[in-house]
PDB file of N, CA and C in Angstrom:
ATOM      1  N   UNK A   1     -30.996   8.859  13.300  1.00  0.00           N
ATOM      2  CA  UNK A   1     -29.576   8.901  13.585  1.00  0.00           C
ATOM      3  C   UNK A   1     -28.806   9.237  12.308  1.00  0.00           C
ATOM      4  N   UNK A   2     -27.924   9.946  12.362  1.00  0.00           N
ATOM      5  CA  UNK A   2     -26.977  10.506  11.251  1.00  0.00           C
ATOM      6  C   UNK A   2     -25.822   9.701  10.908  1.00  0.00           C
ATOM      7  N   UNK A   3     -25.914   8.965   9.857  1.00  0.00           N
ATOM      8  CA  UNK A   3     -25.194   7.669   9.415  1.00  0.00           C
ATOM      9  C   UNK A   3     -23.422   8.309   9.469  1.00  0.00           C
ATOM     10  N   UNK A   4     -22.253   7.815   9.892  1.00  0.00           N
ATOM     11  CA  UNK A   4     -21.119   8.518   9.690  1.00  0.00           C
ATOM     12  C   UNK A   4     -20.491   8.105   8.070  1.00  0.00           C
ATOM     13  N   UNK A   5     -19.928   9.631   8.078  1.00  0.00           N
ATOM     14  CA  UNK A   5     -19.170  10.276   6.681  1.00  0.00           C
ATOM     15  C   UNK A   5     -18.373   8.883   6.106  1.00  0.00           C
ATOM     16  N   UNK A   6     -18.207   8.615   5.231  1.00  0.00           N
ATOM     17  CA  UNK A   6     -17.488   7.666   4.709  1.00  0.00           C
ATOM     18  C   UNK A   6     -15.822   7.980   4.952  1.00  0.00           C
ATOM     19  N   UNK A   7     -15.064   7.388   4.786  1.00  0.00           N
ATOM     20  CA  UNK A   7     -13.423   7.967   4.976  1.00  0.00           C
ATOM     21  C   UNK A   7     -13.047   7.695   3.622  1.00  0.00           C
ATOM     22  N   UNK A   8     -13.363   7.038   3.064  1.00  0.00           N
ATOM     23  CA  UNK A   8     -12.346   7.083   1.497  1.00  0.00           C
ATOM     24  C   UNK A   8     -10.965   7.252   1.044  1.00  0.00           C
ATOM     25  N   UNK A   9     -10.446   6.098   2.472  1.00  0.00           N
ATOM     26  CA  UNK A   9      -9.131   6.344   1.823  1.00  0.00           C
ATOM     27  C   UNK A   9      -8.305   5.138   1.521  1.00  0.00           C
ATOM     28  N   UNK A  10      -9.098   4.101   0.456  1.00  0.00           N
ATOM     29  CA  UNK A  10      -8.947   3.386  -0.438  1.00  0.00           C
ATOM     30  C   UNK A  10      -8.615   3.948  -1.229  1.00  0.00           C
ATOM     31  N   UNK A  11      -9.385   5.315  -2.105  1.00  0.00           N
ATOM     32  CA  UNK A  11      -8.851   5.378  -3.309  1.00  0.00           C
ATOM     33  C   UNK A  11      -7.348   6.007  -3.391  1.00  0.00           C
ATOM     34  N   UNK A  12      -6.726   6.985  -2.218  1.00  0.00           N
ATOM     35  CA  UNK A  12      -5.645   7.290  -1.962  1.00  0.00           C
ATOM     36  C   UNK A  12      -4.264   6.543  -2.163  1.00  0.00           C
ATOM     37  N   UNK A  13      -5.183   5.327  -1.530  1.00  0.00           N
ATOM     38  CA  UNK A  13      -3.808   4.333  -0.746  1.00  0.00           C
ATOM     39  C   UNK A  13      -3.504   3.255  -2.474  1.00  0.00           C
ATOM     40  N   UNK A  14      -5.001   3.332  -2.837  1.00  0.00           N
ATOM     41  CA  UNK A  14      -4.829   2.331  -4.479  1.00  0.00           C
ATOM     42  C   UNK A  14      -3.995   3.319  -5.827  1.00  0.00           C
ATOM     43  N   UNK A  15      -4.029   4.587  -5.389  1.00  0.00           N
ATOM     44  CA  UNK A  15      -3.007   5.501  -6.558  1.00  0.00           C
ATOM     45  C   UNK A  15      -1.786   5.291  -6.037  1.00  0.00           C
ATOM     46  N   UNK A  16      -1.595   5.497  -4.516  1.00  0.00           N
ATOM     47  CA  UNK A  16      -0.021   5.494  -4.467  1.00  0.00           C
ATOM     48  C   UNK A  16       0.822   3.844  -4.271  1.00  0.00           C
ATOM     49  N   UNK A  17      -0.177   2.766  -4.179  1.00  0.00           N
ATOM     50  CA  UNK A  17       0.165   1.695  -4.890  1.00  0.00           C
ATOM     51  C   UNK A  17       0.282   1.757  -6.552  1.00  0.00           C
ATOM     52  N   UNK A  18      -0.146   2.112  -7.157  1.00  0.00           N
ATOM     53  CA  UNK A  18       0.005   1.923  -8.660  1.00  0.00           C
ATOM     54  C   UNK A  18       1.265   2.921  -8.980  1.00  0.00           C
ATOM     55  N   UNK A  19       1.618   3.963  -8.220  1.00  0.00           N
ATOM     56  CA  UNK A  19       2.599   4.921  -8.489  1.00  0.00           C
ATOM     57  C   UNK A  19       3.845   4.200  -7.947  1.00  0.00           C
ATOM     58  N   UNK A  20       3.546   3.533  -7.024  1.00  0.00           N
ATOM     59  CA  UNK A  20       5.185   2.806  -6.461  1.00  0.00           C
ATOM     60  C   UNK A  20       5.120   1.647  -7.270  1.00  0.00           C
ATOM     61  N   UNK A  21       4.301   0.651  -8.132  1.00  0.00           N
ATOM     62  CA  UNK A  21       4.523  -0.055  -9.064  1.00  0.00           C
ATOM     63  C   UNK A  21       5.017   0.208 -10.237  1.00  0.00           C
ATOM     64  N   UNK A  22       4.253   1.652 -10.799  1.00  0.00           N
ATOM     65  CA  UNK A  22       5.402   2.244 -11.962  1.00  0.00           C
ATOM     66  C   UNK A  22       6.869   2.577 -11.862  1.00  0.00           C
ATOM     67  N   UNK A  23       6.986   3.320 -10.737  1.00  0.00           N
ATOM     68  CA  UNK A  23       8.116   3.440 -10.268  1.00  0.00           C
ATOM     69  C   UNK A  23       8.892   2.178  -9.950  1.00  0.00           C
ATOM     70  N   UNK A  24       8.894   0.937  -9.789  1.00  0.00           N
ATOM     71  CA  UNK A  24       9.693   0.236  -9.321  1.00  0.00           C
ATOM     72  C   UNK A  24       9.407  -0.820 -10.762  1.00  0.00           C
ATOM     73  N   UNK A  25       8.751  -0.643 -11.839  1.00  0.00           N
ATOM     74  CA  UNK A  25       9.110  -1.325 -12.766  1.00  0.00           C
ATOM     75  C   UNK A  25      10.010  -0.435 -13.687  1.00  0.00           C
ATOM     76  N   UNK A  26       9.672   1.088 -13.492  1.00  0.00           N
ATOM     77  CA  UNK A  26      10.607   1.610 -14.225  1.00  0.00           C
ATOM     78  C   UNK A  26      12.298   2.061 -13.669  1.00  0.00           C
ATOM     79  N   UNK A  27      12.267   1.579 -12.422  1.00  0.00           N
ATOM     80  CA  UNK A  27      13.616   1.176 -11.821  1.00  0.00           C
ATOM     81  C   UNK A  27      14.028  -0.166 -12.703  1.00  0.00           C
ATOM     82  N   UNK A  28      13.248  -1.104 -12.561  1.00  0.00           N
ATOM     83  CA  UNK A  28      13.910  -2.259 -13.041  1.00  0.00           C
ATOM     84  C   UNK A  28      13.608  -2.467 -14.547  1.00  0.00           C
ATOM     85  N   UNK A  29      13.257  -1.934 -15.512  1.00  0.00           N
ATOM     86  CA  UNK A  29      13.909  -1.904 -17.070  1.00  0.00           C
ATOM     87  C   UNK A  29      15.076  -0.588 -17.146  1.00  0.00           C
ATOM     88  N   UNK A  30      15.469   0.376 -16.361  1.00  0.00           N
ATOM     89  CA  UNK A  30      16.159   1.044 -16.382  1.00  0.00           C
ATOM     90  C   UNK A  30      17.588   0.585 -16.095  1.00  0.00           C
ATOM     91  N   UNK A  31      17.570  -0.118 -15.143  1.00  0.00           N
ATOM     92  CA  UNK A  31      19.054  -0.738 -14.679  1.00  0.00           C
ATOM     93  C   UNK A  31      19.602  -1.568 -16.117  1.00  0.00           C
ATOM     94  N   UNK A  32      20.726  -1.573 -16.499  1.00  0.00           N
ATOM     95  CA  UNK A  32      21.187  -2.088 -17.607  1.00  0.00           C
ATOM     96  C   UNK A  32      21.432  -3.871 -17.528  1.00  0.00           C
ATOM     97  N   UNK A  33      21.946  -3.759 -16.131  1.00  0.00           N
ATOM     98  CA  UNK A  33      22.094  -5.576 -15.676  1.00  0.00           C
ATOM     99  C   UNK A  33      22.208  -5.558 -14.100  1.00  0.00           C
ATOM    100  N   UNK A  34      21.948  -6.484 -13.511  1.00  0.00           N
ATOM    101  CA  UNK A  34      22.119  -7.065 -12.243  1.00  0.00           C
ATOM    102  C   UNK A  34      23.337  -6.559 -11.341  1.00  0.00           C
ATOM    103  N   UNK A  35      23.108  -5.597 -10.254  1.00  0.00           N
ATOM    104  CA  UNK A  35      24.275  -4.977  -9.548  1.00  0.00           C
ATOM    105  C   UNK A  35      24.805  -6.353  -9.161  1.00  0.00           C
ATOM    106  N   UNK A  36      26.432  -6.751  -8.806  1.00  0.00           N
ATOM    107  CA  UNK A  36      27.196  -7.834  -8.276  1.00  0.00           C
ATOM    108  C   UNK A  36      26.701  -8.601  -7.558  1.00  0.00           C
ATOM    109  N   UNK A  37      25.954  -7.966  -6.185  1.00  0.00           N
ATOM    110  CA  UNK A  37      25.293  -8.516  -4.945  1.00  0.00           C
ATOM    111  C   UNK A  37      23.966  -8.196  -5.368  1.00  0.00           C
ATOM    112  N   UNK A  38      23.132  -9.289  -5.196  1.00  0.00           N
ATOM    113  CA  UNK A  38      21.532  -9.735  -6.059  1.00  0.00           C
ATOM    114  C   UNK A  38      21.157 -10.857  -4.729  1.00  0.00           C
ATOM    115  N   UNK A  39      20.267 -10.415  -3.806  1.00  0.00           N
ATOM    116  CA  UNK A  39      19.790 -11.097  -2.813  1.00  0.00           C
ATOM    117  C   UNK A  39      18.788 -12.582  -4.084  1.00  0.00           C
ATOM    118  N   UNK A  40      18.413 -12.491  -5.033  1.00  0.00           N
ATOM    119  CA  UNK A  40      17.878 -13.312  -5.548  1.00  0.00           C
ATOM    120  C   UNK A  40      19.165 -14.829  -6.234  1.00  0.00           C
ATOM    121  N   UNK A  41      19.973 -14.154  -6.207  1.00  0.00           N
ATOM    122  CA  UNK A  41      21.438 -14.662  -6.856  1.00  0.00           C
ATOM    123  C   UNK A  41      21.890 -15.625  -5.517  1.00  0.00           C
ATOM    124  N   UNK A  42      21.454 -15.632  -4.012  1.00  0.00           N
ATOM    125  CA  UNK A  42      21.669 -16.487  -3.166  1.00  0.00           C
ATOM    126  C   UNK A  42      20.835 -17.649  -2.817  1.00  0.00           C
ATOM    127  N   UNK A  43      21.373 -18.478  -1.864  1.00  0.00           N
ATOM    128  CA  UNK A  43      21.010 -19.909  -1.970  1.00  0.00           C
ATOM    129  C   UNK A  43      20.310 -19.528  -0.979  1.00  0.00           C
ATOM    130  N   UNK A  44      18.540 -20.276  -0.982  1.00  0.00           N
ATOM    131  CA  UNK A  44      17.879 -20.082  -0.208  1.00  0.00           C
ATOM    132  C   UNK A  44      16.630 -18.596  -0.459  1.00  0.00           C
ATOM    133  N   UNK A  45      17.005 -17.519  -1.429  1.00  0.00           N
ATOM    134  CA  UNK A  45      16.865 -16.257  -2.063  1.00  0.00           C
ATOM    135  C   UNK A  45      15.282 -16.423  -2.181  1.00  0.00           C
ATOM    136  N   UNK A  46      14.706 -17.820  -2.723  1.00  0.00           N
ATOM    137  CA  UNK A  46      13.288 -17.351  -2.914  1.00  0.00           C
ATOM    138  C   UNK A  46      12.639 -18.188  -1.901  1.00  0.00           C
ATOM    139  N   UNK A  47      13.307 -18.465  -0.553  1.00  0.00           N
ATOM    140  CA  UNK A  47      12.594 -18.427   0.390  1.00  0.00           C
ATOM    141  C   UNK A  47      12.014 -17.471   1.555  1.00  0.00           C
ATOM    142  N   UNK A  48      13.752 -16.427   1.331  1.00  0.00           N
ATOM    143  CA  UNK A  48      14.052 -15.196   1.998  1.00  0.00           C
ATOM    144  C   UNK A  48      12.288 -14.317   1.394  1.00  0.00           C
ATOM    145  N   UNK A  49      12.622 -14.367   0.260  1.00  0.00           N
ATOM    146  CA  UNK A  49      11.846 -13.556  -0.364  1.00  0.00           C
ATOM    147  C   UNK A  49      10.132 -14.064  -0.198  1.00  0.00           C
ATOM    148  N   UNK A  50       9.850 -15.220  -0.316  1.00  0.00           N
ATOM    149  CA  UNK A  50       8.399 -15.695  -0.027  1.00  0.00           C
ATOM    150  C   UNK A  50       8.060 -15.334   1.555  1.00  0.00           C
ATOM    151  N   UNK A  51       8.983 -15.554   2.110  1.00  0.00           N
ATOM    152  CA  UNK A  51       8.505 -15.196   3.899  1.00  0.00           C
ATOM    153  C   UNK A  51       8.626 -13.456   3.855  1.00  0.00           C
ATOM    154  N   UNK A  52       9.386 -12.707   3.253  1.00  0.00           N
ATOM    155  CA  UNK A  52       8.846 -11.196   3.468  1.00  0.00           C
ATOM    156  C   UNK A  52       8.073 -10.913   2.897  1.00  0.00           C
ATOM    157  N   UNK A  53       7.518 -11.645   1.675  1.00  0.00           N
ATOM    158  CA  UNK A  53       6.754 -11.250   1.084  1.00  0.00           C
ATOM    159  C   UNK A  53       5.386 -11.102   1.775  1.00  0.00           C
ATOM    160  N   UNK A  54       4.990 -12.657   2.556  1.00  0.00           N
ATOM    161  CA  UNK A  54       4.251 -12.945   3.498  1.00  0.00           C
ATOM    162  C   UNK A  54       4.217 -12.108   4.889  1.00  0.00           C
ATOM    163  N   UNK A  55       5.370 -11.671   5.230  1.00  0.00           N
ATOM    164  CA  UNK A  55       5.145 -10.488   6.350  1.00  0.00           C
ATOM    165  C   UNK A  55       4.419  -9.295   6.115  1.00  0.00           C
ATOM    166  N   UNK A  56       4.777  -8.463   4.995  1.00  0.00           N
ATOM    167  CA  UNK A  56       4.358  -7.631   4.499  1.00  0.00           C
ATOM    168  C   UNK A  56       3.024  -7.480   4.074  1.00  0.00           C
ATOM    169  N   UNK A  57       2.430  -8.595   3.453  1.00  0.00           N
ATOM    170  CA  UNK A  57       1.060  -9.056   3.326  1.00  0.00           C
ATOM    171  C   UNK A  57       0.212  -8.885   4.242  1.00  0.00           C
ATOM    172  N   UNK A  58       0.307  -9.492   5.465  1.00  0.00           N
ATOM    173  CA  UNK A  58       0.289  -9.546   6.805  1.00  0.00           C
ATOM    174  C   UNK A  58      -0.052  -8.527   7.287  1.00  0.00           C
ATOM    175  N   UNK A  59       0.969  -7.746   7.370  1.00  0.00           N
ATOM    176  CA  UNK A  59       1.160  -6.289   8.414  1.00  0.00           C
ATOM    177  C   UNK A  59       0.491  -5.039   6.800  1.00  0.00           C
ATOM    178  N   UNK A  60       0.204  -5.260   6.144  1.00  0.00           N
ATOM    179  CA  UNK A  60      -0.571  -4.495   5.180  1.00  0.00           C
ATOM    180  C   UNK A  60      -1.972  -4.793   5.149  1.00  0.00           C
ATOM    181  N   UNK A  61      -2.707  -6.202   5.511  1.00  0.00           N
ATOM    182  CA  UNK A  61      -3.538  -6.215   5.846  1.00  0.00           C
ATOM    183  C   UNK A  61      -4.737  -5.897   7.204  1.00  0.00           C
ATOM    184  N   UNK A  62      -3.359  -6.279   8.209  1.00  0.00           N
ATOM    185  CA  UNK A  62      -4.049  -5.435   9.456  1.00  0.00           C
ATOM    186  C   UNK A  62      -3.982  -4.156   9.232  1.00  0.00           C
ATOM    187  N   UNK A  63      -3.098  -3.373   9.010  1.00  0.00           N
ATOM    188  CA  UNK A  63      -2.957  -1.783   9.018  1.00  0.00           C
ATOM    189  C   UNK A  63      -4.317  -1.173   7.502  1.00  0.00           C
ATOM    190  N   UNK A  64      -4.622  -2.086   7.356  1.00  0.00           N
ATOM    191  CA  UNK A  64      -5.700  -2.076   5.987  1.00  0.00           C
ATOM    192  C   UNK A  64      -7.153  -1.959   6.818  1.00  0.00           C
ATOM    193  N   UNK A  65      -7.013  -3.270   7.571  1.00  0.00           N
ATOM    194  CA  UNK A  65      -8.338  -3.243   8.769  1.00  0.00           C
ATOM    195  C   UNK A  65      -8.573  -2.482   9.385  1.00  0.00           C
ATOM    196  N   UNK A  66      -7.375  -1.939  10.456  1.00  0.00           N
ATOM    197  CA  UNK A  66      -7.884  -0.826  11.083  1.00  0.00           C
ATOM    198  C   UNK A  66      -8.328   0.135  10.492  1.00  0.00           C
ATOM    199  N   UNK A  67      -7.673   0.588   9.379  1.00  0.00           N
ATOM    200  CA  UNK A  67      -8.154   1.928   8.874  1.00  0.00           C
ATOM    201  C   UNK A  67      -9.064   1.951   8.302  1.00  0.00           C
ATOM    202  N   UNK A  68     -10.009   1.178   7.590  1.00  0.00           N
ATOM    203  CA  UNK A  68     -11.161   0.887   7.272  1.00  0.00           C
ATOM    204  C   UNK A  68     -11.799   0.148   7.975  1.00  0.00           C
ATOM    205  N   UNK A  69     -11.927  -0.164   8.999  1.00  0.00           N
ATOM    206  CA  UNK A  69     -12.662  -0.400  10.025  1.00  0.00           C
ATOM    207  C   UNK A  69     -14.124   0.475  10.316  1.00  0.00           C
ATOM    208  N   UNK A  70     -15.190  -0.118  10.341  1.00  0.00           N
ATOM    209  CA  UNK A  70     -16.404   0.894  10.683  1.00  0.00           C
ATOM    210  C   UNK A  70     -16.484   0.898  12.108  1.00  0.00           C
ATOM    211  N   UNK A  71     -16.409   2.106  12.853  1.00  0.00           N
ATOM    212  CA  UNK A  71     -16.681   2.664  13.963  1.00  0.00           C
ATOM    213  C   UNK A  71     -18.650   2.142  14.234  1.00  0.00           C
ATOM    214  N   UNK A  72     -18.644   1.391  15.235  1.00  0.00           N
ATOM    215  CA  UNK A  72     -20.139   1.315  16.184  1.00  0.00           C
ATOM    216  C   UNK A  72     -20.586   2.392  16.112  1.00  0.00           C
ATOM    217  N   UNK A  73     -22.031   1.789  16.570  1.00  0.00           N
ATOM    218  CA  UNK A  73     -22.988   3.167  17.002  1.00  0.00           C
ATOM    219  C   UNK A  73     -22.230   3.745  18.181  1.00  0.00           C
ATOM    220  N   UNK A  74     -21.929   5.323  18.028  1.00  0.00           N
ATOM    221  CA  UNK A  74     -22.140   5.462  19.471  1.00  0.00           C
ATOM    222  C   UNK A  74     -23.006   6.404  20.190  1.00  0.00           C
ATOM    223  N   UNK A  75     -23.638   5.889  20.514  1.00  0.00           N
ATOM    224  CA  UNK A  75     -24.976   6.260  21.317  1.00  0.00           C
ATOM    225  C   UNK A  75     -24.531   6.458  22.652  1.00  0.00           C
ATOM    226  N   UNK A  76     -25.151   7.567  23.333  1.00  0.00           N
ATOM    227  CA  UNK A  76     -24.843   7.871  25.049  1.00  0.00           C
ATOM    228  C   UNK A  76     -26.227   7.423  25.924  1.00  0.00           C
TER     229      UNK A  76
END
């Protein structure tokens, strides 16, 4: 039986994570100071922020599964 092709698209998805991390640290030493309205600046801010953080986690890990998911034999 002819083993299936690998998909390899970890290494894709791990560059354009490291490219939206440069990018969003070099957003934030670029800004000079804190725009007026700062969702972190509110009461409650690093709870807001721990529960999306946790959604996102979440829904990045299933959408992680499926796509690397190994397909069964399929045999007829």
């Amino acid at each position: 039986m002819n083993k299936p092709a690998p998909r390899g698209i970890a290494g894709p998805w791990f560059v354009i994570c490291l490219a939206a991390l440069g990018a969003g640290l070099a957003f934030e030493f670029a800004v000079p100071g804190q725009p007026a309205f700062w969702i972190g600046a509110q009461a409650g801010a690093s709870a807001a922020i721990g529960a999306g953080a946790a959604v996102f986690v979440v829904i990045a890990a299933l959408l992680a599964r499926a796509l690397l998911a190994r397909r069964g034999d399929e045999r007829p």
